[in-house]
C-alpha atoms as a PDB file:
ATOM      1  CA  UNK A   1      81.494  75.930 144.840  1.00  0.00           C
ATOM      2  CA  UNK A   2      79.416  72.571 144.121  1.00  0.00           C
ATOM      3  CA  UNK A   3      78.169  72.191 140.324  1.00  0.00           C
ATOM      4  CA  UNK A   4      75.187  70.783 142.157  1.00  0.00           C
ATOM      5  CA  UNK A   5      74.245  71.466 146.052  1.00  0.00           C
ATOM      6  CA  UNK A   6      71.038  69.901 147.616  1.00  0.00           C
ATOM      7  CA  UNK A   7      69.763  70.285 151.060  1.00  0.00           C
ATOM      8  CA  UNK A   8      67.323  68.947 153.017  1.00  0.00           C
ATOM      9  CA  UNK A   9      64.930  68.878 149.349  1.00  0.00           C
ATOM     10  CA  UNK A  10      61.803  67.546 150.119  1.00  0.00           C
ATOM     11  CA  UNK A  11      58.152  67.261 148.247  1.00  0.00           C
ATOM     12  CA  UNK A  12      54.821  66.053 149.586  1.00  0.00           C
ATOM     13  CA  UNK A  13      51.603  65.411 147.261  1.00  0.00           C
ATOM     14  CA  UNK A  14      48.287  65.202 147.975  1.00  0.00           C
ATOM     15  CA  UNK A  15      47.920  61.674 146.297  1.00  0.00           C
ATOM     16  CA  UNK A  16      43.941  59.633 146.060  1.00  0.00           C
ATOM     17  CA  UNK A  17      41.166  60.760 148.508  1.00  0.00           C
ATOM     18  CA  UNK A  18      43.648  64.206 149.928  1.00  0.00           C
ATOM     19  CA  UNK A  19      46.278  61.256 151.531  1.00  0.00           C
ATOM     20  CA  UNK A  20      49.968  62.891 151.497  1.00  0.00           C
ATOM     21  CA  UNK A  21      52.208  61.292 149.882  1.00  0.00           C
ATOM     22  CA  UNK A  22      56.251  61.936 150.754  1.00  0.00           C
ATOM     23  CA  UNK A  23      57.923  61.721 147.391  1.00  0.00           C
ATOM     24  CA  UNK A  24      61.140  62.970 148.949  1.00  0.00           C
ATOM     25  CA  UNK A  25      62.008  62.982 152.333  1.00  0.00           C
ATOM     26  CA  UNK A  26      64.983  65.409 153.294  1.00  0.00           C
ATOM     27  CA  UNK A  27      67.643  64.487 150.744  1.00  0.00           C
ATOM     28  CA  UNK A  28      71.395  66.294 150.749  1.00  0.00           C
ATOM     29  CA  UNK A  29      73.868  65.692 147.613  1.00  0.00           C
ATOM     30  CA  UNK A  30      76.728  67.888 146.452  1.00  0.00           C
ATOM     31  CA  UNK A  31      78.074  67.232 143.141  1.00  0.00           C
ATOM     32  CA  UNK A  32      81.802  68.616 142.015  1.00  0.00           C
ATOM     33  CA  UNK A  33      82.378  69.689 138.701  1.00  0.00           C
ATOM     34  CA  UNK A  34      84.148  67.313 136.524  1.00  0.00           C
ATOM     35  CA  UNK A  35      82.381  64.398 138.241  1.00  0.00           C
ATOM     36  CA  UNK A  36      80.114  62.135 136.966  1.00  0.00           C
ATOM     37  CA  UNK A  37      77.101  60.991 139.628  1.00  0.00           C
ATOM     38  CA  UNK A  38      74.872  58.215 139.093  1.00  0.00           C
ATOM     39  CA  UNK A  39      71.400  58.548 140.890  1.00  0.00           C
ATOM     40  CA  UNK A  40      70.082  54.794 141.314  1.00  0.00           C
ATOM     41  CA  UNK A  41      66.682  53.412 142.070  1.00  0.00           C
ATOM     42  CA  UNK A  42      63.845  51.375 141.719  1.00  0.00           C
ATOM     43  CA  UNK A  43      60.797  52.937 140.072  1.00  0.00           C
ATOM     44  CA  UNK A  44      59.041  55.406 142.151  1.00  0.00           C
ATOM     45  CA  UNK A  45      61.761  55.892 144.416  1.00  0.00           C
ATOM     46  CA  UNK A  46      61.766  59.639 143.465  1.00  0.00           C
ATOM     47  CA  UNK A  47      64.678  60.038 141.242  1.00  0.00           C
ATOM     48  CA  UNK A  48      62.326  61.877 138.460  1.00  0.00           C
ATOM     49  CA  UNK A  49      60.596  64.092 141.469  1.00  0.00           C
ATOM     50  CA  UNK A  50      64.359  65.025 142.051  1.00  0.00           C
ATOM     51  CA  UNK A  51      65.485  66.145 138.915  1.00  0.00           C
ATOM     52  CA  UNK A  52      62.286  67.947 138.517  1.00  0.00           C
ATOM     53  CA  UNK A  53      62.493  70.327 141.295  1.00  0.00           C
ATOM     54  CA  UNK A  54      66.764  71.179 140.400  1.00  0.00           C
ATOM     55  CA  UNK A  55      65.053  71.605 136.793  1.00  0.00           C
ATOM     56  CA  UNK A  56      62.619  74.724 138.142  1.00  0.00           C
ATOM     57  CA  UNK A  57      59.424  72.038 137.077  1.00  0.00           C
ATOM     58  CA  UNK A  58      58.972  71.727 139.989  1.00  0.00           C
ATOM     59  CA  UNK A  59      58.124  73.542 143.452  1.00  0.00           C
ATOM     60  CA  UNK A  60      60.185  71.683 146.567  1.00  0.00           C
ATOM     61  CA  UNK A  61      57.963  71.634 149.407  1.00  0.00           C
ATOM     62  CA  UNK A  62      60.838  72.204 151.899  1.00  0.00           C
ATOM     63  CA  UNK A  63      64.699  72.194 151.607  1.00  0.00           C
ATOM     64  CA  UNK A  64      66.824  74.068 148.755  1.00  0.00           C
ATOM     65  CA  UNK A  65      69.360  73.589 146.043  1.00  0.00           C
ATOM     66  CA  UNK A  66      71.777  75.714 143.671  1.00  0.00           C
ATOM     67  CA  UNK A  67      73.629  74.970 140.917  1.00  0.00           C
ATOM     68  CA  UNK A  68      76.844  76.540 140.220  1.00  0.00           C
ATOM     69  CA  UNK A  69      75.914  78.491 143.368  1.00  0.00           C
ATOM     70  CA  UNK A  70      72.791  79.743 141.775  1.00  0.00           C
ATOM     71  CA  UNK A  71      69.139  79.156 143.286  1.00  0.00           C
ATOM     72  CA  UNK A  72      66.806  76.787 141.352  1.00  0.00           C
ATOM     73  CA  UNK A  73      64.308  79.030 141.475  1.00  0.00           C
ATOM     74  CA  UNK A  74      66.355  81.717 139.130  1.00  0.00           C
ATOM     75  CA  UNK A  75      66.346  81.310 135.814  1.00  0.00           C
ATOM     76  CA  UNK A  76      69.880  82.096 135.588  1.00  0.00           C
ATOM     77  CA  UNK A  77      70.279  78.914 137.199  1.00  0.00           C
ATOM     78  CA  UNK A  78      68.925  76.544 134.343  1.00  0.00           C
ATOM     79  CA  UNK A  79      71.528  78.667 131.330  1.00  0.00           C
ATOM     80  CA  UNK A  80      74.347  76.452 132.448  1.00  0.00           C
ATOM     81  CA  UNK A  81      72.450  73.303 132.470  1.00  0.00           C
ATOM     82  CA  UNK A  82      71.904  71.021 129.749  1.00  0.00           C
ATOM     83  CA  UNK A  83      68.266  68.700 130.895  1.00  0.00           C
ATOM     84  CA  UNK A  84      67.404  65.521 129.218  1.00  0.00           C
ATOM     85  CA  UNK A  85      63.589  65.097 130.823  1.00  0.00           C
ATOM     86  CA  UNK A  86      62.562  60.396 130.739  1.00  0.00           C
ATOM     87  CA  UNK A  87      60.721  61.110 128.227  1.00  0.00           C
ATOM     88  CA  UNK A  88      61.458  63.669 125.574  1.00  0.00           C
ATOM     89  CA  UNK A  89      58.825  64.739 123.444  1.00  0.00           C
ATOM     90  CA  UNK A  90      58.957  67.414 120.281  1.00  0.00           C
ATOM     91  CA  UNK A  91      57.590  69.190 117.814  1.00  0.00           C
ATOM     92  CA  UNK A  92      57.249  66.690 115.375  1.00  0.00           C
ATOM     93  CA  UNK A  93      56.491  68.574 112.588  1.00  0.00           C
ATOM     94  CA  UNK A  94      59.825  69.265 112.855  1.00  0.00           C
ATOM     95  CA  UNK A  95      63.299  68.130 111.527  1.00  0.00           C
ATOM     96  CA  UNK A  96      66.439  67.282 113.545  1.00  0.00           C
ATOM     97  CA  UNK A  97      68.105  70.220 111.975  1.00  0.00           C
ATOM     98  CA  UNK A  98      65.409  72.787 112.289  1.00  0.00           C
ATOM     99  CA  UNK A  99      64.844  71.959 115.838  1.00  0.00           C
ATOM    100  CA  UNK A 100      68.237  72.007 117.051  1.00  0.00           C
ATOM    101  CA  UNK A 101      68.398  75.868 115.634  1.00  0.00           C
ATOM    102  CA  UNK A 102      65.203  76.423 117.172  1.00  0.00           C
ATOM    103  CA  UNK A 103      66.961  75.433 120.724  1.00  0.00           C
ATOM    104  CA  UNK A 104      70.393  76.889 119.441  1.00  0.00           C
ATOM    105  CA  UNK A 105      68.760  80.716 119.114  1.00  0.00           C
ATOM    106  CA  UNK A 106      66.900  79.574 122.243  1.00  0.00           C
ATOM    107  CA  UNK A 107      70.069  80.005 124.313  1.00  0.00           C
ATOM    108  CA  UNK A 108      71.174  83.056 122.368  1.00  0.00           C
ATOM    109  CA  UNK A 109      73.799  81.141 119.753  1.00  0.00           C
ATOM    110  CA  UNK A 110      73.320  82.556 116.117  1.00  0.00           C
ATOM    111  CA  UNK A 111      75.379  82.682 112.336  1.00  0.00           C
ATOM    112  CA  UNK A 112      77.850  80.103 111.941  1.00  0.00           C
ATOM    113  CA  UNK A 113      78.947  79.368 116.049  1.00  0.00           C
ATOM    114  CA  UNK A 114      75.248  77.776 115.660  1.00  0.00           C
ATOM    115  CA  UNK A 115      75.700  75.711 112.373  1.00  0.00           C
ATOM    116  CA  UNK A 116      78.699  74.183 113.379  1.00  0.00           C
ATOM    117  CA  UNK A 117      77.465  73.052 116.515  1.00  0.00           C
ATOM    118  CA  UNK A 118      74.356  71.712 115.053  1.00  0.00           C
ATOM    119  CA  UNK A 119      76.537  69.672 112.484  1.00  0.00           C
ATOM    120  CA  UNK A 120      78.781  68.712 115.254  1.00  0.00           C
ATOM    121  CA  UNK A 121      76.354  66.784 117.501  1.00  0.00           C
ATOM    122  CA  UNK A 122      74.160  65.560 115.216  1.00  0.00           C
ATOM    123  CA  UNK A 123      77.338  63.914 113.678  1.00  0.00           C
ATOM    124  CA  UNK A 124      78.372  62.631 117.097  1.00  0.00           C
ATOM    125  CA  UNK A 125      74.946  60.881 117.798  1.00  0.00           C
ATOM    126  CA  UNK A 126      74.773  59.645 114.558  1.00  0.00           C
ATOM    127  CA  UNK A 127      71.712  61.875 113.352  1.00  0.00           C
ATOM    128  CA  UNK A 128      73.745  63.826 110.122  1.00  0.00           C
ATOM    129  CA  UNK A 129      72.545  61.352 107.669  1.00  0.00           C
ATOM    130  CA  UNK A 130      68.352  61.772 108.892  1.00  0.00           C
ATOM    131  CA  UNK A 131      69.130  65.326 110.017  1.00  0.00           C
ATOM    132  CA  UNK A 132      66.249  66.345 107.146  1.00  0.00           C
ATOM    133  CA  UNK A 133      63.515  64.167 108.266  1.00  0.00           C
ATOM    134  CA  UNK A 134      60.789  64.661 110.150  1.00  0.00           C
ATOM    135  CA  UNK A 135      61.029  64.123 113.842  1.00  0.00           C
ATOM    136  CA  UNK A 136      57.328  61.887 113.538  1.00  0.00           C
ATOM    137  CA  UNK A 137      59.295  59.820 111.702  1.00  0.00           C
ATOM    138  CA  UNK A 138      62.052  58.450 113.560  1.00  0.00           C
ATOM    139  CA  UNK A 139      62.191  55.379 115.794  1.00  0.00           C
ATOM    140  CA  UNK A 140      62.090  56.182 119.662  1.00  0.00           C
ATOM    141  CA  UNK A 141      65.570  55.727 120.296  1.00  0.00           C
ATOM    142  CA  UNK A 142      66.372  58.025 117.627  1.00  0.00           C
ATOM    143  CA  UNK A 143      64.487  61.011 119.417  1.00  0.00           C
ATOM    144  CA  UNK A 144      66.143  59.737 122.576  1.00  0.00           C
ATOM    145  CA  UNK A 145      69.532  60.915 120.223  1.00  0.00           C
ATOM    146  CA  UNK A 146      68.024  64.118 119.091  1.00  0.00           C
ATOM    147  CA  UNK A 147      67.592  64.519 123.078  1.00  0.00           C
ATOM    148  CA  UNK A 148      70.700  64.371 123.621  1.00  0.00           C
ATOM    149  CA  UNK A 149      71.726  66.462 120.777  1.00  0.00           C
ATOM    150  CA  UNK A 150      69.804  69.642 122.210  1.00  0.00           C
ATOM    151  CA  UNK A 151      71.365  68.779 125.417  1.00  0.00           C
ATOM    152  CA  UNK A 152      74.363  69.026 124.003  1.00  0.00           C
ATOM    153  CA  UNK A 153      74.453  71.726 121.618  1.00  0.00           C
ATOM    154  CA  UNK A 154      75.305  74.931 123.844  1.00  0.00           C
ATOM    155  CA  UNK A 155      78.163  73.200 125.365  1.00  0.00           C
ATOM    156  CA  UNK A 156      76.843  73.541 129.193  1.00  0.00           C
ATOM    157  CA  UNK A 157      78.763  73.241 132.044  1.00  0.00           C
ATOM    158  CA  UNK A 158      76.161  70.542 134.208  1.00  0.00           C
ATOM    159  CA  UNK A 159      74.443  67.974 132.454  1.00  0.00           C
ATOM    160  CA  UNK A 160      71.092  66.389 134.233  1.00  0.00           C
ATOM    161  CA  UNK A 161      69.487  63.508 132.487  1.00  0.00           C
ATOM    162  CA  UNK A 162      66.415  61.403 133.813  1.00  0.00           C
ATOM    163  CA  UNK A 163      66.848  58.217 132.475  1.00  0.00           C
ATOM    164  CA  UNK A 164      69.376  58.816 129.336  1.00  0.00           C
ATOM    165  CA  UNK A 165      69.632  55.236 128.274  1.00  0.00           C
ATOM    166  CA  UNK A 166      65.838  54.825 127.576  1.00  0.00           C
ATOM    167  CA  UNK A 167      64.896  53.274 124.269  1.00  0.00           C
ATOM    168  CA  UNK A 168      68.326  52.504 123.140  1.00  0.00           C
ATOM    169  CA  UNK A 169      69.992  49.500 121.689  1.00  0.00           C
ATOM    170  CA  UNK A 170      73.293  48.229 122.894  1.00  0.00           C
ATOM    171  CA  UNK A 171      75.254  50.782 120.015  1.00  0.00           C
ATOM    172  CA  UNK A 172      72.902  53.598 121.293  1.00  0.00           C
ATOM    173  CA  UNK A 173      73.953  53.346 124.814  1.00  0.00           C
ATOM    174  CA  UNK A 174      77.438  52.540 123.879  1.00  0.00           C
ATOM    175  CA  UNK A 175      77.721  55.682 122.461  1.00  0.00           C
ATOM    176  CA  UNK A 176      75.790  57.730 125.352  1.00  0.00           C
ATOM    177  CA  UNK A 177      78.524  56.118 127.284  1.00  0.00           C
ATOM    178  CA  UNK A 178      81.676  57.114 125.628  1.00  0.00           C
ATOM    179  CA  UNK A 179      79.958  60.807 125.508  1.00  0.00           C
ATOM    180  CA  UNK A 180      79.090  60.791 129.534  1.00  0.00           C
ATOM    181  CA  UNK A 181      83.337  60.084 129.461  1.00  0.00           C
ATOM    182  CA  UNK A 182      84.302  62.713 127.355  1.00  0.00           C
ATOM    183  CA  UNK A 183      81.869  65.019 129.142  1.00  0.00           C
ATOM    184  CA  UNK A 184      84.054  64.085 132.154  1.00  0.00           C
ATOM    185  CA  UNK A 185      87.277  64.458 130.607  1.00  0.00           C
ATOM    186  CA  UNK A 186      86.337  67.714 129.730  1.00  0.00           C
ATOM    187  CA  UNK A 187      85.743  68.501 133.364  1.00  0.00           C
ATOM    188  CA  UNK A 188      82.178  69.138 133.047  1.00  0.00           C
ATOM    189  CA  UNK A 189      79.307  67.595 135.784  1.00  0.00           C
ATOM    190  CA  UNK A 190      77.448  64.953 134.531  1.00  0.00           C
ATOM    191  CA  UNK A 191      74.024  64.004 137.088  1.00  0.00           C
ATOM    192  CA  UNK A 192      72.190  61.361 135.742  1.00  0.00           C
ATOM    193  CA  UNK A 193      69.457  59.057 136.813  1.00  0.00           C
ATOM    194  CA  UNK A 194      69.164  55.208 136.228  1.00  0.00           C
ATOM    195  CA  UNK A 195      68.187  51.758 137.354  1.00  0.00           C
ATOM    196  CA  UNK A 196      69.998  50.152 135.068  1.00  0.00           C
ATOM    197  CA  UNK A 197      73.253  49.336 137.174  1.00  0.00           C
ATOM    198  CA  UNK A 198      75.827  48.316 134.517  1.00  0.00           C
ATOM    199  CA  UNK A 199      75.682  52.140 133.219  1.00  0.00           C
ATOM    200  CA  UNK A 200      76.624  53.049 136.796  1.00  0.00           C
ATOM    201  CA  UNK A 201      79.550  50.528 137.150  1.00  0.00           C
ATOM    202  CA  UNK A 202      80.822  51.927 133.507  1.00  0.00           C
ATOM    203  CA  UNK A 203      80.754  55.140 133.674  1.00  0.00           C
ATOM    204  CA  UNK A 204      80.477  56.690 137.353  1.00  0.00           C
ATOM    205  CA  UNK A 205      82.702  57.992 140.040  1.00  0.00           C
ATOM    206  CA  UNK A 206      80.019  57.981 142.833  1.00  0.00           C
ATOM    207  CA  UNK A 207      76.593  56.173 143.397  1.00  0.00           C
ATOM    208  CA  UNK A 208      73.454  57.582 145.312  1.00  0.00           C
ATOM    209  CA  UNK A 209      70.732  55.041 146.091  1.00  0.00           C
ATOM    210  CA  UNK A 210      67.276  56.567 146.658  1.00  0.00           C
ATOM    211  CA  UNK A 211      64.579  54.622 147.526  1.00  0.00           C
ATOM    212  CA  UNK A 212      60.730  55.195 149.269  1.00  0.00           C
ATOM    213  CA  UNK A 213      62.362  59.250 148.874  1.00  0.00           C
ATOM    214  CA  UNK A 214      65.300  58.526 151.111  1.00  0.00           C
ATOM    215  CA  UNK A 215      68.657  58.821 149.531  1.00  0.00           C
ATOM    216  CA  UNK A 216      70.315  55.486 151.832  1.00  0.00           C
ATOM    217  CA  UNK A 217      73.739  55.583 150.262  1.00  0.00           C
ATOM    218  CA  UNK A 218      75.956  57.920 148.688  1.00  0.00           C
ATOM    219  CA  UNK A 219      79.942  55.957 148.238  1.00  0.00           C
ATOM    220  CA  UNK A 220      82.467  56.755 145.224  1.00  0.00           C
ATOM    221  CA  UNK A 221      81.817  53.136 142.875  1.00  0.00           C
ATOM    222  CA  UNK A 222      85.421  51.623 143.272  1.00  0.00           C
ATOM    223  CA  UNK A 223      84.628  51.783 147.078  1.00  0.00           C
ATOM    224  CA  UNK A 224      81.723  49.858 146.612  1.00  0.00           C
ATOM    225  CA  UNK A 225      83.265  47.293 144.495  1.00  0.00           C
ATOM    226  CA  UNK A 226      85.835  46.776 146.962  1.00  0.00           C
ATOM    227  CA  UNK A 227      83.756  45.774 149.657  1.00  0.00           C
ATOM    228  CA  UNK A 228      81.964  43.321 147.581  1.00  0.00           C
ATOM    229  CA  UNK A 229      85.038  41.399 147.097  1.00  0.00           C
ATOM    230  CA  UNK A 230      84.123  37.852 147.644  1.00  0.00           C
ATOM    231  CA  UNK A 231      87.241  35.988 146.908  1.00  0.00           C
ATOM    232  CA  UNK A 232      90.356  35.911 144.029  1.00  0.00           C
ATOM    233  CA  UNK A 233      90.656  33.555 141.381  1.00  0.00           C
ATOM    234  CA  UNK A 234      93.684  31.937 140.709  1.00  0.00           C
ATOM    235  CA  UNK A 235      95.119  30.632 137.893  1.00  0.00           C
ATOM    236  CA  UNK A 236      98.075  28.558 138.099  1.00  0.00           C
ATOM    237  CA  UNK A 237     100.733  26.984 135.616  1.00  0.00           C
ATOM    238  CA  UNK A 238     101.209  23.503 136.439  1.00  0.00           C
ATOM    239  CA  UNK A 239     104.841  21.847 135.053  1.00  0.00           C
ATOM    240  CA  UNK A 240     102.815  20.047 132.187  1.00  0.00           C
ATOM    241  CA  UNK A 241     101.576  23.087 130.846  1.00  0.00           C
ATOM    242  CA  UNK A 242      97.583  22.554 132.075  1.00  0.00           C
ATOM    243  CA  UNK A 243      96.469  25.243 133.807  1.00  0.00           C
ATOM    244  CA  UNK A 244      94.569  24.799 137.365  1.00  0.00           C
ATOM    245  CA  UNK A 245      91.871  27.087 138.227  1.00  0.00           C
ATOM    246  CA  UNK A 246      91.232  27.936 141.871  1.00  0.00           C
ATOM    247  CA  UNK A 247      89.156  30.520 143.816  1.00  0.00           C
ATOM    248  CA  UNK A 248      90.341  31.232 147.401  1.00  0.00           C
ATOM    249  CA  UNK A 249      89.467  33.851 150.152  1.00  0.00           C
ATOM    250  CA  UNK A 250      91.312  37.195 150.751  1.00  0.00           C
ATOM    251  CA  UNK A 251      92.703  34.818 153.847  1.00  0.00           C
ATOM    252  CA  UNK A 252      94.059  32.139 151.878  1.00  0.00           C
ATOM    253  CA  UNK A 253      95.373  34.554 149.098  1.00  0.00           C
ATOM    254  CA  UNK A 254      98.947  34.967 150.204  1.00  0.00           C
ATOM    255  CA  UNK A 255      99.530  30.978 150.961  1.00  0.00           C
ATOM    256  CA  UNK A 256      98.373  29.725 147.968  1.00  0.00           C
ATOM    257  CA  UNK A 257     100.554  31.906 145.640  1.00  0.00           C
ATOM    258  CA  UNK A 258     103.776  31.448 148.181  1.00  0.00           C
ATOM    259  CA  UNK A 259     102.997  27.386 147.659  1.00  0.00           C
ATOM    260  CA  UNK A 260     102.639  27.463 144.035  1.00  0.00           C
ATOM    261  CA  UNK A 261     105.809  29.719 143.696  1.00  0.00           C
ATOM    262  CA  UNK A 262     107.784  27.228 146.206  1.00  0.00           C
ATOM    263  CA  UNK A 263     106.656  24.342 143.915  1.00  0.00           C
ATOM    264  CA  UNK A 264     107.875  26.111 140.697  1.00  0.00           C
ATOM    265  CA  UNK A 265     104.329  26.746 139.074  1.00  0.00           C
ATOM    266  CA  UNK A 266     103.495  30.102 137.770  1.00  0.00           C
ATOM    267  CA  UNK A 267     101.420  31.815 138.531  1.00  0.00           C
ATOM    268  CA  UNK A 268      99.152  33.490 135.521  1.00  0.00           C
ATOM    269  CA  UNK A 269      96.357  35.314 136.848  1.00  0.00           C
ATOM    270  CA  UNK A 270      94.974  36.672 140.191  1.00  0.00           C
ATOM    271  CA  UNK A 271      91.440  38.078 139.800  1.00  0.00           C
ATOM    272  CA  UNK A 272      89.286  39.948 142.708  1.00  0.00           C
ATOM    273  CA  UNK A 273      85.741  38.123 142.316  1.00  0.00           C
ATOM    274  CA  UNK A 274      83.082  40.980 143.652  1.00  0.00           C
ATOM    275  CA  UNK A 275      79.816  41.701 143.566  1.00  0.00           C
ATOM    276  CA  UNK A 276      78.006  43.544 140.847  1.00  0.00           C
ATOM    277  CA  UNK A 277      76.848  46.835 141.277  1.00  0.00           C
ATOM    278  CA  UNK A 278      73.294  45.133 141.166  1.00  0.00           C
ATOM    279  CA  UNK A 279      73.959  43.259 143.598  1.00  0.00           C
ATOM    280  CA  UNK A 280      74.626  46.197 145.732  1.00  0.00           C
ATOM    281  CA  UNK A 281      71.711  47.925 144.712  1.00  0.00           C
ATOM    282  CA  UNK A 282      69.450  44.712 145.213  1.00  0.00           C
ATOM    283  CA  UNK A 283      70.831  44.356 148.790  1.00  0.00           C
ATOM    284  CA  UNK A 284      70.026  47.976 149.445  1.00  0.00           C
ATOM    285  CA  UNK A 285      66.236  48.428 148.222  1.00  0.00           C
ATOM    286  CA  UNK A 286      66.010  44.976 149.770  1.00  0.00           C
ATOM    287  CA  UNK A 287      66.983  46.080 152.900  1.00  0.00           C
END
């Protein structure tokens, strides 16, 4: 059984003056559980439209999906799920605190199983200290973290989160990061969209590319990487102690080592030179 299981999901609109607009067209993803999935695209692509319709937000105009073998359309389906929306909003009026117990009795948690997971997560996204204050008063990034918090608190089993990284700083997202791992150590699913391609690269095991609706790729990340190797840098010892930098093709590789090694040079460093991840993405959306 998939954590997440989409077929042939589609949505049309009526967009300005009754025109239809395609926001999806067809798309089929399965997600395992203990995997972490990185949903890539461009603005508009339909990443958001995506999420919306697994999230029950939304009616698909065609196609289905489950998750953890349950239809989206059940509400059973959505008590496993933990769903950070792009952008959250609150009540205000309240605290950190008092709205994480609002969400905790929410999902049925109550007595101390609830305090200590409120404590917990609002110590692990840094929120323990303004826990007390108003939610009108803290910076955007900050509600992005009391987001997160809610998302966390009941200890799901599939995570889906549009856009997680929004409104952080570089400690922020550092930290989303290192929770997205431990989420996968733990063996739970982890769906989460992006166009920022460096949290991809970190963080995923597989890559889908949407774009215009159309998912166009879906490839594990290391496979990517792979076949955007360019060439290998070399760095070689020279008998003088100066060290010679070279980059070679794949080709060329295995004769310049065996030369330097028959000339008594070391060799300190062989280094795959590939493609980003954005560069990837850039060539697909491109194309």
């Amino acid at each position: 059984m998939y954590a997440l299981e989409i077929r042939g999901l589609g949505k049309t609109f009526r967009g300005k003056k009754l025109r239809t607009v395609e926001a999806l067209k067809g798309i089929d993803l399965c997600v395992e559980q203990g995997e972490v999935l990185g949903f890539l695209g461009p603005n508009g692509a339909g990443k958001s439209t995506t999420i919306k319709c697994l999230m029950g937000l939304i009616r698909p105009t065609v196609g289905s999906a489950t998750i953890l073998g349950r239809d989206i359309a059940s509400a059973e389906a959505r008590t496993s799920v933990g769903y950070l929306p792009e952008n959250p909003a609150f009540y205000d009026y309240l605290s950190a605190e008092e709205y994480l117990l609002f969400v905790g009795r929410a999902f049925g948690m109550q007595g101390d199983l609830l305090s200590r997971r409120c404590e917990e997560v609002l110590k692990q996204l840094e929120l323990w200290e303004p826990r007390r204050r108003l939610i009108r008063t803290y910076s955007k990034g900050m509600v992005q973290r009391v987001g997160l918090a809610q998302v966390l608190l009941h200890d799901p089993e599939v995570y889906i989160l549009d856009e997680p990284m929004s409104g952080l700083d570089p400690i922020g997202r550092a930290l989303v990061k290192e929770i997205v791992l431990d989420l996968k150590r733990r063996g739970k699913c982890v769906f989460f969209s992006t166009h920022i391609t460096d949290d991809v690269e970190k963080v995923c095991d597989r890559v889908a590319v949407i774009n215009h609706g159309e998912l166009k790729v879906v490839d594990r990340v290391e496979n990517i990487l792979m076949r955007g190797t360019e060439g290998y840098a070399v760095s070689i010892a020279a008998a003088d102690g100066s060290v010679e930098e070279r980059v070679v093709a794949e080709a060329q590789l295995q004769g310049v080592i065996s030369d330097a090694v028959a000339a008594g040079r070391s060799i300190l460093k062989v280094e795959p030179r590939r493609k980003s991840m954005e560069a990837f993405f850039l060539d697909i959306v491109g194309h």
